[in-house]
C-alpha atoms as a PDB file:
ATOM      1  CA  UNK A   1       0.000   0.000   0.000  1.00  0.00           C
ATOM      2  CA  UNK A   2       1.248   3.861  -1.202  1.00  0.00           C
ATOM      3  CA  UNK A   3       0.124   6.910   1.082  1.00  0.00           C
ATOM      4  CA  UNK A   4       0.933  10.676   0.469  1.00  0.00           C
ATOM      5  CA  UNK A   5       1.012  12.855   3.695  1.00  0.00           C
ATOM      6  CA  UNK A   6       0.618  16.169   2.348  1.00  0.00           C
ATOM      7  CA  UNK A   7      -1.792  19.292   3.350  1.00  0.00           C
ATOM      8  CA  UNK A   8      -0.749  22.338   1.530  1.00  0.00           C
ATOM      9  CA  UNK A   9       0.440  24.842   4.208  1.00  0.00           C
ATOM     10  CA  UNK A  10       4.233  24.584   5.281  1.00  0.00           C
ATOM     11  CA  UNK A  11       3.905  24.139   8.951  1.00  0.00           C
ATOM     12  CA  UNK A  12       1.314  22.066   9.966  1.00  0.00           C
ATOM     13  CA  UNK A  13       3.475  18.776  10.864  1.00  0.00           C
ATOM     14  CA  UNK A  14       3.263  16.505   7.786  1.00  0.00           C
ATOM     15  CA  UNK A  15       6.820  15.542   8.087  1.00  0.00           C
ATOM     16  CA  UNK A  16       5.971  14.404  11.837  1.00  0.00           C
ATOM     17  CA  UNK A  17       3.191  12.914  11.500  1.00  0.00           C
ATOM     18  CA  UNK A  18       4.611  10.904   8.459  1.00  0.00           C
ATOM     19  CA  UNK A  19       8.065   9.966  10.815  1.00  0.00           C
ATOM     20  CA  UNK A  20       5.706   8.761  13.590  1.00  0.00           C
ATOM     21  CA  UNK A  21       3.122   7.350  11.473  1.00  0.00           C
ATOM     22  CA  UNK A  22       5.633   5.186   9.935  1.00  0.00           C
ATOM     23  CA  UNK A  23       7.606   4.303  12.915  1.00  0.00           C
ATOM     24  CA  UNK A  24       4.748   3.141  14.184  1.00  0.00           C
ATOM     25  CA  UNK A  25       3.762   0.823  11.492  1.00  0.00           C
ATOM     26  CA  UNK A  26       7.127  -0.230  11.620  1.00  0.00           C
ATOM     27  CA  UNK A  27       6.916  -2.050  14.782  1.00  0.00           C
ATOM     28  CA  UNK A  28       5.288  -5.253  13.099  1.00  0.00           C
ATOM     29  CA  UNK A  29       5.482  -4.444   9.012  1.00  0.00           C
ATOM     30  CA  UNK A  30       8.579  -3.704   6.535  1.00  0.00           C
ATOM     31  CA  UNK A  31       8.041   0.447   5.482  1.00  0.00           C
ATOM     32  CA  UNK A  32       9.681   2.910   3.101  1.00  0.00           C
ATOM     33  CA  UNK A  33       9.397   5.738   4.051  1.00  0.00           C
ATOM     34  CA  UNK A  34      10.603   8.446   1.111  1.00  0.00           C
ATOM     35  CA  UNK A  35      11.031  11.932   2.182  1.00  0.00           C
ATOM     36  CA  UNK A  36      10.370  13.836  -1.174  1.00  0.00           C
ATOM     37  CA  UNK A  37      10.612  17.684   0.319  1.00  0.00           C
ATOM     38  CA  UNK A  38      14.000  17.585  -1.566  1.00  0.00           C
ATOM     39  CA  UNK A  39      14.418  21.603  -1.466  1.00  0.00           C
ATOM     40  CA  UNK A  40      13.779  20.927   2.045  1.00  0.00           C
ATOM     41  CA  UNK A  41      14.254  17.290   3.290  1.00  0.00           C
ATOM     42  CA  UNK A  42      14.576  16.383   7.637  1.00  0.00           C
ATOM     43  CA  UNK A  43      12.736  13.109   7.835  1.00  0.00           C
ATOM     44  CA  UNK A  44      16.294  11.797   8.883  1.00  0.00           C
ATOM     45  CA  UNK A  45      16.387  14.005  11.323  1.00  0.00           C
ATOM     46  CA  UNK A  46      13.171  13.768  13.380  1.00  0.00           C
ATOM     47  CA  UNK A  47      14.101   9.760  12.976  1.00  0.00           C
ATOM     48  CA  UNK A  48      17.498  10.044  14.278  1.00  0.00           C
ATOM     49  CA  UNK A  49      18.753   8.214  11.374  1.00  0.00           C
ATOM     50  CA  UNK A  50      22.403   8.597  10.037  1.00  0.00           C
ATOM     51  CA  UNK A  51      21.806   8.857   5.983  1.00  0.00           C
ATOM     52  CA  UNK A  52      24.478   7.520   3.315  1.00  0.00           C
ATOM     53  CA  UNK A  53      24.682   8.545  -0.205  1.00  0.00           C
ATOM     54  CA  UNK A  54      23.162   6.374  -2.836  1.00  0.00           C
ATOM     55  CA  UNK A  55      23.862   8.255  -6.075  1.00  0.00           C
ATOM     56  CA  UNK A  56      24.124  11.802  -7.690  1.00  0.00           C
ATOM     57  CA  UNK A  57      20.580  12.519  -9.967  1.00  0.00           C
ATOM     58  CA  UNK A  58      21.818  14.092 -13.324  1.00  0.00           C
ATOM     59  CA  UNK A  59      19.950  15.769 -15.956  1.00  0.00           C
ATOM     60  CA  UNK A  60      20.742  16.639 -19.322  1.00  0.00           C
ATOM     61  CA  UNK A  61      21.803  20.047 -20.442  1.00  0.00           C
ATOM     62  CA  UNK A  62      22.020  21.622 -23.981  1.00  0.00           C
ATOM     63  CA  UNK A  63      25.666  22.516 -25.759  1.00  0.00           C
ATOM     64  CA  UNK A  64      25.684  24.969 -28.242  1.00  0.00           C
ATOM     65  CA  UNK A  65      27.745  24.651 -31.254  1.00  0.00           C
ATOM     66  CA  UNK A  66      27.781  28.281 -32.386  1.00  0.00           C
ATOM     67  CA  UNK A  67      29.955  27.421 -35.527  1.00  0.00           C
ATOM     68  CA  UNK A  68      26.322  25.706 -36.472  1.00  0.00           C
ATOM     69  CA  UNK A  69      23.887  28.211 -34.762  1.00  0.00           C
ATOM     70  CA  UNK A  70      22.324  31.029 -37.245  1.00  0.00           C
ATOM     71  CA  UNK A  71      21.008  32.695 -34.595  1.00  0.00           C
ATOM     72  CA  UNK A  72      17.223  31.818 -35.438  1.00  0.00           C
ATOM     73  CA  UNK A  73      16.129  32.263 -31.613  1.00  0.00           C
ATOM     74  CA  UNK A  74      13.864  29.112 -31.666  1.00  0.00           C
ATOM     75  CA  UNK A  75      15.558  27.217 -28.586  1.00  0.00           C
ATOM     76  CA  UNK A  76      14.779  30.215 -26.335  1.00  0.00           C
ATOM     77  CA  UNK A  77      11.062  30.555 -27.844  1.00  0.00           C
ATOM     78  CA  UNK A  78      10.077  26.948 -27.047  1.00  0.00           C
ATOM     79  CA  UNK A  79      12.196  26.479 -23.903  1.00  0.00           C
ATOM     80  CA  UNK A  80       9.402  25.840 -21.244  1.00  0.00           C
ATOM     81  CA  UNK A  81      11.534  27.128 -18.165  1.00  0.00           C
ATOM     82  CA  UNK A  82      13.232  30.673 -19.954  1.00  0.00           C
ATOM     83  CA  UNK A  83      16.484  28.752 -19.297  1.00  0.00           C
ATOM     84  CA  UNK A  84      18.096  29.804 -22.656  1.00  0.00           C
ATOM     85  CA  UNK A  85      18.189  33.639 -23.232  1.00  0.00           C
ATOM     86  CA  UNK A  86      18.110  35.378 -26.766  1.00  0.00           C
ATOM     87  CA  UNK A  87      18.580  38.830 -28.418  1.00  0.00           C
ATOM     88  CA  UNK A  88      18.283  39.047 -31.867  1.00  0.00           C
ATOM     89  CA  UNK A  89      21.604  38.697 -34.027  1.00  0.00           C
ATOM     90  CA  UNK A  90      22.874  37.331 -30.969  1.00  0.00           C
ATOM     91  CA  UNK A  91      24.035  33.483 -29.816  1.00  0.00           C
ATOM     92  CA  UNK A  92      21.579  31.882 -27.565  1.00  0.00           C
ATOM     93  CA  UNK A  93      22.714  32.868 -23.454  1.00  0.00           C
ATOM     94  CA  UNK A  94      21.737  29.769 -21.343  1.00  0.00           C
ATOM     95  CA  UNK A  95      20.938  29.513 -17.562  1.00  0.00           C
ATOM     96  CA  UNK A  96      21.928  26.316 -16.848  1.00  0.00           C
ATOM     97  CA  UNK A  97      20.067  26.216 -13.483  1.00  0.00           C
ATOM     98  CA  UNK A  98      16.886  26.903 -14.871  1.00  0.00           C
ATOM     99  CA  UNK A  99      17.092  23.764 -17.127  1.00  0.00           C
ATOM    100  CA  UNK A 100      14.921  20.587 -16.875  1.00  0.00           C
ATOM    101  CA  UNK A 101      16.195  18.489 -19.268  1.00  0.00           C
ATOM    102  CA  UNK A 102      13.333  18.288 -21.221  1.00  0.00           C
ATOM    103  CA  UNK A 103      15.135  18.662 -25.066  1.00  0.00           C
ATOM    104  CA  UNK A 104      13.088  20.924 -26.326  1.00  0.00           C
ATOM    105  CA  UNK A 105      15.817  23.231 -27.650  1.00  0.00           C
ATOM    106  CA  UNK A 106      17.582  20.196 -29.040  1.00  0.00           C
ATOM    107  CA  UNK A 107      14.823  19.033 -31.105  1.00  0.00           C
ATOM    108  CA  UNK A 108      13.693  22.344 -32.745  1.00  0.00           C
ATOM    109  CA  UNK A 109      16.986  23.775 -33.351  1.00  0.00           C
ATOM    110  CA  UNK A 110      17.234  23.655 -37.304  1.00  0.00           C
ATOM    111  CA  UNK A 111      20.614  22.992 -38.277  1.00  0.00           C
ATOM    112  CA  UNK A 112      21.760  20.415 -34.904  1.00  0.00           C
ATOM    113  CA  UNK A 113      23.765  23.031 -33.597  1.00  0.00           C
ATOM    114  CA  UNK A 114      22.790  21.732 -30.073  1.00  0.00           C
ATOM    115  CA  UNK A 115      23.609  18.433 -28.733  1.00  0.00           C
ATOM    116  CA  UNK A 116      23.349  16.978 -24.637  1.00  0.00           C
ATOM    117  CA  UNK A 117      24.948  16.900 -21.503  1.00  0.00           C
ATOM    118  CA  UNK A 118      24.833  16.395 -18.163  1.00  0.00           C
ATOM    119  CA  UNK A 119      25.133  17.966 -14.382  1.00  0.00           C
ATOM    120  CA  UNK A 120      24.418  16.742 -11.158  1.00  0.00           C
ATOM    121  CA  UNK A 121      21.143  18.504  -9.912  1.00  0.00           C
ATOM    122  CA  UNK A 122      20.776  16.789  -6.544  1.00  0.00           C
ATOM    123  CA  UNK A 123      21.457  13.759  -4.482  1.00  0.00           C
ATOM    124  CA  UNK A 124      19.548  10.124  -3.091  1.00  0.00           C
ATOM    125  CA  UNK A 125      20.269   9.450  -0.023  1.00  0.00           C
ATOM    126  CA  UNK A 126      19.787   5.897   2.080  1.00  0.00           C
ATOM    127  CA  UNK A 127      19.370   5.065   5.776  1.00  0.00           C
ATOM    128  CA  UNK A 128      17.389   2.074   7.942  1.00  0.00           C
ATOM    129  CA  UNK A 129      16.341   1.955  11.915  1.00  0.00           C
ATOM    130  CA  UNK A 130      15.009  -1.483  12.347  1.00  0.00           C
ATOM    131  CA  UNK A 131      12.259  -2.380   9.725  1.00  0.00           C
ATOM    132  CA  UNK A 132      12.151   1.047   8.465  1.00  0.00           C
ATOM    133  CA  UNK A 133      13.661   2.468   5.277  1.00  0.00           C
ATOM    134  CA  UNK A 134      14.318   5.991   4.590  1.00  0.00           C
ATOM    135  CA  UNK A 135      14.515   7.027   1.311  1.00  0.00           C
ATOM    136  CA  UNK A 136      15.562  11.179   0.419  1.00  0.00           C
ATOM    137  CA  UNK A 137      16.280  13.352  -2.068  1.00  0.00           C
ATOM    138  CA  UNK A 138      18.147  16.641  -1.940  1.00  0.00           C
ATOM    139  CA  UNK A 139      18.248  18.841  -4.339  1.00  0.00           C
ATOM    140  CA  UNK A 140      21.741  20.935  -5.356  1.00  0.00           C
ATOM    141  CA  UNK A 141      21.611  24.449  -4.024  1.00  0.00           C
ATOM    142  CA  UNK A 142      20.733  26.955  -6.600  1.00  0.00           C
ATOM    143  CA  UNK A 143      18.557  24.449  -9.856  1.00  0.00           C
ATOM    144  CA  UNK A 144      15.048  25.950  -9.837  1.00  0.00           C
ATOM    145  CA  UNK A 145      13.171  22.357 -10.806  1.00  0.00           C
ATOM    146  CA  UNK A 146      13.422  20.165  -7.659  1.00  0.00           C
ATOM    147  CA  UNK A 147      10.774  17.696  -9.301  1.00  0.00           C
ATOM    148  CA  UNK A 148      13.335  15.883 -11.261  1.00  0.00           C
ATOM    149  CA  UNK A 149      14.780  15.173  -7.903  1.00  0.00           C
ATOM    150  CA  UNK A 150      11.545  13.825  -6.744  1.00  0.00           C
ATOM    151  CA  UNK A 151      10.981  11.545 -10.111  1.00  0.00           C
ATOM    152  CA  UNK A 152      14.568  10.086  -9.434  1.00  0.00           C
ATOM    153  CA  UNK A 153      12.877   9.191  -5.870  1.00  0.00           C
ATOM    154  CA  UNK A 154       9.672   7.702  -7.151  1.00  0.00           C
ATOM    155  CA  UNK A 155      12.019   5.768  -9.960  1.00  0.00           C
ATOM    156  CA  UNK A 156      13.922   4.541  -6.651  1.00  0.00           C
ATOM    157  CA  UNK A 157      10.655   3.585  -4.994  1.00  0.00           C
ATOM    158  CA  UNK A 158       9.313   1.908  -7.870  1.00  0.00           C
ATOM    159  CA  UNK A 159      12.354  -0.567  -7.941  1.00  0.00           C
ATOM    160  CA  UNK A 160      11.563  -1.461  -3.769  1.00  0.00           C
ATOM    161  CA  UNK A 161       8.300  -1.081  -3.275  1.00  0.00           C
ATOM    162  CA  UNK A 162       7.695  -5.215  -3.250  1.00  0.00           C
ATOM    163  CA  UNK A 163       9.654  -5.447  -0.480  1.00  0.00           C
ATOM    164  CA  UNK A 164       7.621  -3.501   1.813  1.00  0.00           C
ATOM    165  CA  UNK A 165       4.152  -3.552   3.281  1.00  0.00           C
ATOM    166  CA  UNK A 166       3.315  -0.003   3.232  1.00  0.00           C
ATOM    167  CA  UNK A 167       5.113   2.430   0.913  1.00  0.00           C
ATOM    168  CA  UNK A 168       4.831   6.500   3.164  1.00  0.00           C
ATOM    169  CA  UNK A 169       5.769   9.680   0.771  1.00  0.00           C
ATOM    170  CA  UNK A 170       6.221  12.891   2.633  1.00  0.00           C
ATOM    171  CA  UNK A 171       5.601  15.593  -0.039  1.00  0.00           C
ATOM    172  CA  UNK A 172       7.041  19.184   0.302  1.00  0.00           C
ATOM    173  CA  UNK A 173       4.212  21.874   1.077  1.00  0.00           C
ATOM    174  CA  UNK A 174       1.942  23.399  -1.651  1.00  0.00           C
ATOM    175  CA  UNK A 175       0.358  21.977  -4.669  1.00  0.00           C
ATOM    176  CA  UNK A 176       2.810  22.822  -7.429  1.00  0.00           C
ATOM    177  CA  UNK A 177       4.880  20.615  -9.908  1.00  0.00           C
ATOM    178  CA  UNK A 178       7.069  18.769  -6.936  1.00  0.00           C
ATOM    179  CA  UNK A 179       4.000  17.910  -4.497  1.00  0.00           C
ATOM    180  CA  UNK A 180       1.791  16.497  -8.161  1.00  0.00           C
ATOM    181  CA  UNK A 181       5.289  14.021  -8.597  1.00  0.00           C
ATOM    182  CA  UNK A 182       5.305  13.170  -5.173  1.00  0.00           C
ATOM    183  CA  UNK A 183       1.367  12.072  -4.889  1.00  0.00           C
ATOM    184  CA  UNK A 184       1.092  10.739  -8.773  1.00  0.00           C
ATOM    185  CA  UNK A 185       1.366   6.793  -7.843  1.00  0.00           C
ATOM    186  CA  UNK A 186      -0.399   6.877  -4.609  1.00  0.00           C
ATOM    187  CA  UNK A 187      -3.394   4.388  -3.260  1.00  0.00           C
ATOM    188  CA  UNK A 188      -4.192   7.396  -1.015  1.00  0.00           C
ATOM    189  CA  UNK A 189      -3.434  10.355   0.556  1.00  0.00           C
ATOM    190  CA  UNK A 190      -3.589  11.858   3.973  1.00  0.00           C
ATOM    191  CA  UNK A 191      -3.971  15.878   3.809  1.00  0.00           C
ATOM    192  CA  UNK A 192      -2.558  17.720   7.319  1.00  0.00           C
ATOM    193  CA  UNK A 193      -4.542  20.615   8.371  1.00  0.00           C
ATOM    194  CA  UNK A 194      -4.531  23.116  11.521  1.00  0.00           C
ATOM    195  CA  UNK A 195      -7.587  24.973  11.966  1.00  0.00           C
ATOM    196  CA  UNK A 196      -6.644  28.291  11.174  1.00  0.00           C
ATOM    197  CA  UNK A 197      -8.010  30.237   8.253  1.00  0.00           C
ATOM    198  CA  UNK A 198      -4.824  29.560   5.717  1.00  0.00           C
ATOM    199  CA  UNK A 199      -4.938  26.061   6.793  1.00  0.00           C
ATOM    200  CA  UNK A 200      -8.323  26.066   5.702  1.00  0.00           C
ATOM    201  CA  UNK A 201      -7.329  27.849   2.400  1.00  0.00           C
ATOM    202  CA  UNK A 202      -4.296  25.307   1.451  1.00  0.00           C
ATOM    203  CA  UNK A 203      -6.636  21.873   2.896  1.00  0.00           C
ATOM    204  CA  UNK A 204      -9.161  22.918   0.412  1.00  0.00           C
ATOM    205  CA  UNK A 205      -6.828  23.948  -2.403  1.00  0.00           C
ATOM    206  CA  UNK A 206      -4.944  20.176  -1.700  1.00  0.00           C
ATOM    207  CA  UNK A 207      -8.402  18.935  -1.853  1.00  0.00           C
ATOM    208  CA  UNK A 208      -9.403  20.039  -4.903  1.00  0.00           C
ATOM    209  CA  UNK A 209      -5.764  18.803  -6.733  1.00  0.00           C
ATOM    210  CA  UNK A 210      -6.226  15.107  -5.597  1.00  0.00           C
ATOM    211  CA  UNK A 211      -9.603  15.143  -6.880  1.00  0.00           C
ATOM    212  CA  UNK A 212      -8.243  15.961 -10.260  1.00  0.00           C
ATOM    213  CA  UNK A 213      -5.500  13.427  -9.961  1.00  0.00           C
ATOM    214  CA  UNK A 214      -8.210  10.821  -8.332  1.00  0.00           C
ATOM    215  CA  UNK A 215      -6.401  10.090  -5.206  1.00  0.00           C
ATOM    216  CA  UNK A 216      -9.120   9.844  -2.612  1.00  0.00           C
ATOM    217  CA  UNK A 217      -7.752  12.090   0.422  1.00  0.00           C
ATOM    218  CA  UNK A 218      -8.537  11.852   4.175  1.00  0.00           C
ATOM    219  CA  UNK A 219      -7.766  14.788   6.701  1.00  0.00           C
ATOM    220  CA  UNK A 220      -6.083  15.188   9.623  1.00  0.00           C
ATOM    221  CA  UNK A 221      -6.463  17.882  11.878  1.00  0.00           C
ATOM    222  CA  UNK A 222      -3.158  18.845  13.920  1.00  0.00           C
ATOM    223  CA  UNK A 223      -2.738  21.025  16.646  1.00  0.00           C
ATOM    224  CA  UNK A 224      -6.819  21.120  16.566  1.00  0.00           C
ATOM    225  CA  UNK A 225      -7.237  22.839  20.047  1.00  0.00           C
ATOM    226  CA  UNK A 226      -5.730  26.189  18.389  1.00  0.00           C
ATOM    227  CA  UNK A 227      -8.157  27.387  16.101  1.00  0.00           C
ATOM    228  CA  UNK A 228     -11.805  26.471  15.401  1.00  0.00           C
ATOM    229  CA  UNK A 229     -12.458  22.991  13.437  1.00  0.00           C
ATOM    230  CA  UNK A 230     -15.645  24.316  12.420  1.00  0.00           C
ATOM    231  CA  UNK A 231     -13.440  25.878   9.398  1.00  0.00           C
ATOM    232  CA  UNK A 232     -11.782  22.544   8.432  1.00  0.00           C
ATOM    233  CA  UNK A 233     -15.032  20.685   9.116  1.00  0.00           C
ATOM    234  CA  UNK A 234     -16.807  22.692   6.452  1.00  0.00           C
ATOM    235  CA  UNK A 235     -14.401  21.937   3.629  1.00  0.00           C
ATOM    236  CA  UNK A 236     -14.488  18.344   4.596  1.00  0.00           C
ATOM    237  CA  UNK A 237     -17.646  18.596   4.442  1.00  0.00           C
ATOM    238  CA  UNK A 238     -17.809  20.216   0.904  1.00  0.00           C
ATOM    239  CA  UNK A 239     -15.033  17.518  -0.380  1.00  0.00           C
ATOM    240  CA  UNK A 240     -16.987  14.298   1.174  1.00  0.00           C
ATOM    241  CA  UNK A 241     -13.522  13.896   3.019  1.00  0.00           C
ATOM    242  CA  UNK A 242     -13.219  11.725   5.752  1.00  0.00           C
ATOM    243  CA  UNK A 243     -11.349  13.460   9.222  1.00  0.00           C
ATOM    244  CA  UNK A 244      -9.757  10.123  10.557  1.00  0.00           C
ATOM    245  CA  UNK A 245      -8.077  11.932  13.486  1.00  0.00           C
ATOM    246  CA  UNK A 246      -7.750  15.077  15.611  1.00  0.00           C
ATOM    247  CA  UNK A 247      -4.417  16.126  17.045  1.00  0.00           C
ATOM    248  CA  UNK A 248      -4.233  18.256  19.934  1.00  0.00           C
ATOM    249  CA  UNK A 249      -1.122  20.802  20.616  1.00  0.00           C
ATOM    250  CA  UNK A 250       1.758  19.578  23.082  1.00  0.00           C
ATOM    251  CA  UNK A 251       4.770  20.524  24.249  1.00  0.00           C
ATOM    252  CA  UNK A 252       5.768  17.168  24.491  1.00  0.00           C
ATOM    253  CA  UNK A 253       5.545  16.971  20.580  1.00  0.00           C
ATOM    254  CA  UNK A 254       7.770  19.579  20.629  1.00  0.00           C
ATOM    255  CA  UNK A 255      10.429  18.303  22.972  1.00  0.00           C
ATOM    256  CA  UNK A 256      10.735  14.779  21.413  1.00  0.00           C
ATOM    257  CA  UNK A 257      10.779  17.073  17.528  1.00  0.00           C
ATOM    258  CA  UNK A 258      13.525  18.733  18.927  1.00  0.00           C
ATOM    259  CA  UNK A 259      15.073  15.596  20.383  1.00  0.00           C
ATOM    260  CA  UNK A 260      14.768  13.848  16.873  1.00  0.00           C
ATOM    261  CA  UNK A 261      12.506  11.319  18.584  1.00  0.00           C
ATOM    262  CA  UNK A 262       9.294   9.794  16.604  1.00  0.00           C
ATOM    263  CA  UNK A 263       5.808  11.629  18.487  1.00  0.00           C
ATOM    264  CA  UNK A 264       3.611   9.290  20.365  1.00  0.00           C
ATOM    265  CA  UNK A 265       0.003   9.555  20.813  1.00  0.00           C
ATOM    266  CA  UNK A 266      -2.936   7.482  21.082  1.00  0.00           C
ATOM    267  CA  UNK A 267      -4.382   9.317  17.681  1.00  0.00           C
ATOM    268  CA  UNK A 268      -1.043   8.290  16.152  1.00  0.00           C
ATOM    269  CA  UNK A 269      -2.200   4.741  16.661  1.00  0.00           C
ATOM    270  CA  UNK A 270      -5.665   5.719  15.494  1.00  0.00           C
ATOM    271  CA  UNK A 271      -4.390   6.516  12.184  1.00  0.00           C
ATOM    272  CA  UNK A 272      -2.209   3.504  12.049  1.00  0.00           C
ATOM    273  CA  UNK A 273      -5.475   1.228  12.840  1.00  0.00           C
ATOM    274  CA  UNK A 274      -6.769   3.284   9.586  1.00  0.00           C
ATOM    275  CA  UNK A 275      -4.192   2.253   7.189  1.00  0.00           C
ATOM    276  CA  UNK A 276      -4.064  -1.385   8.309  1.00  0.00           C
ATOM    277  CA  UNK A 277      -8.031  -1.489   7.430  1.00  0.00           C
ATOM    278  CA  UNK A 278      -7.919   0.713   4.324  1.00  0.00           C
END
């Protein structure tokens, strides 16, 4: 079995609610856990796990052959990320850490005055406490595109996944191309909200993106004593989305976060009760 946590809004505690959600499941089934917040990634260290490098994730950049170029400006026109730069009756500039790798500029250019390369754009990394597996991506400081990163990690899960019981993907916050990579794959998702008003905003705007990608999404409601659930409630409500589980604040949360120590609550095992029915 796949399951996203995701939610939207930086903040509300996907990454530790995914750490102790799979720890816990951990304790009698095999779990991967892949931490794809690659611009961002700290699943090892709310786990207390010591990471080691699997491999480099390349991706191909263009190499201009000016001798050939005739200065027609068609690579910049149909590059999709503005990576290559042109002014007329000049050669083509290029940004190389704008670039996705996608060719485009390769396959228009009229007289093959561009062929491929490569650079490193980020990093998989490996590490194991007990029966679970940590899987995360980093992304090299500085490329714009993290969600070649993220494919690398799906192509990575994709090659284990048999292995394990439950597959757990911890997707960065928002709902743009990195989170879609991250969820695409899934059997479900879990969406993290706090009841505030722009946890509201982001649950219903994560909402309405797995319904278009036809993940079916449950909600959990952290830190629920500090706001009003009414809110979240409402766009449940509006999204036929199940709330499996309410999580109060605590300051024990906070101590065993900063400790690097996996959270422990009796809604913890709730949720874990979930996924072993789903």
């Amino acid at each position: 079995m796949k399951i996203a946590i995701t939610g939207g809004k930086g903040g509300t505690g996907k990454s530790t609610l995914a750490t102790a959600i799979a720890s816990l499941l951990a304790k009698d089934k095999k779990v991967l856990l892949a931490d794809c917040d690659v611009d961002c990634p700290g699943d090892d260290l709310l786990l207390g796990i010591k990471l080691k490098k699997l491999e480099n994730v390349e991706s191909m950049v263009p190499v201009f052959d000016f001798e050939k170029c005739i200065q027609c400006g068609k690579c910049a026109k149909n590059c999709p990320e503005n990576a290559i730069v042109y002014v007329q009756g000049k050669n083509p500039f290029f940004i190389p850490d704008q670039c996705i790798g996608c060719r485009a500029c390769q396959i228009v250019c009229p007289t093959g005055a561009i062929t491929q390369a490569k650079q490193t754009i980020g990093e998989i990394f490996l590490g194991k406490k007990n029966s679970l597996v940590l899987l995360s991506g980093k992304i090299k400081p500085g490329i714009e595109e993290s969600s070649l990163v993220v494919n690398a990690v799906k192509k990575k899960i994709a090659l284990q996944e048999k292995d394990f019981d439950y597959v757990i993907t911890d997707t960065a916050a928002g709902t743009h191309c990195p989170v879609i990579s991250a969820l695409l794959g899934n059997d479900c998702a879990l969406a993290v909200a706090e009841p505030t008003p722009l946890g509201a905003h982001d649950l219903n705007l994560i909402l309405s993106l797995n319904e278009k990608l036809k993940i079916k999404t449950s909600i959990i409601i952290n830190r629920s004593d500090i706001g009003s659930e009414k809110m979240i409630e409402k766009i449940a409500q509006e999204h036929k989305a199940e709330i499996i589980a309410k999580i109060p604040y605590s300051k024990e949360f906070q101590r065993r976060y900063c400790a690097g120590i996996s959270i422990e609550h009796k809604m913890i095992e709730k949720i874990s009760d979930w996924i072993k029915k789903y």
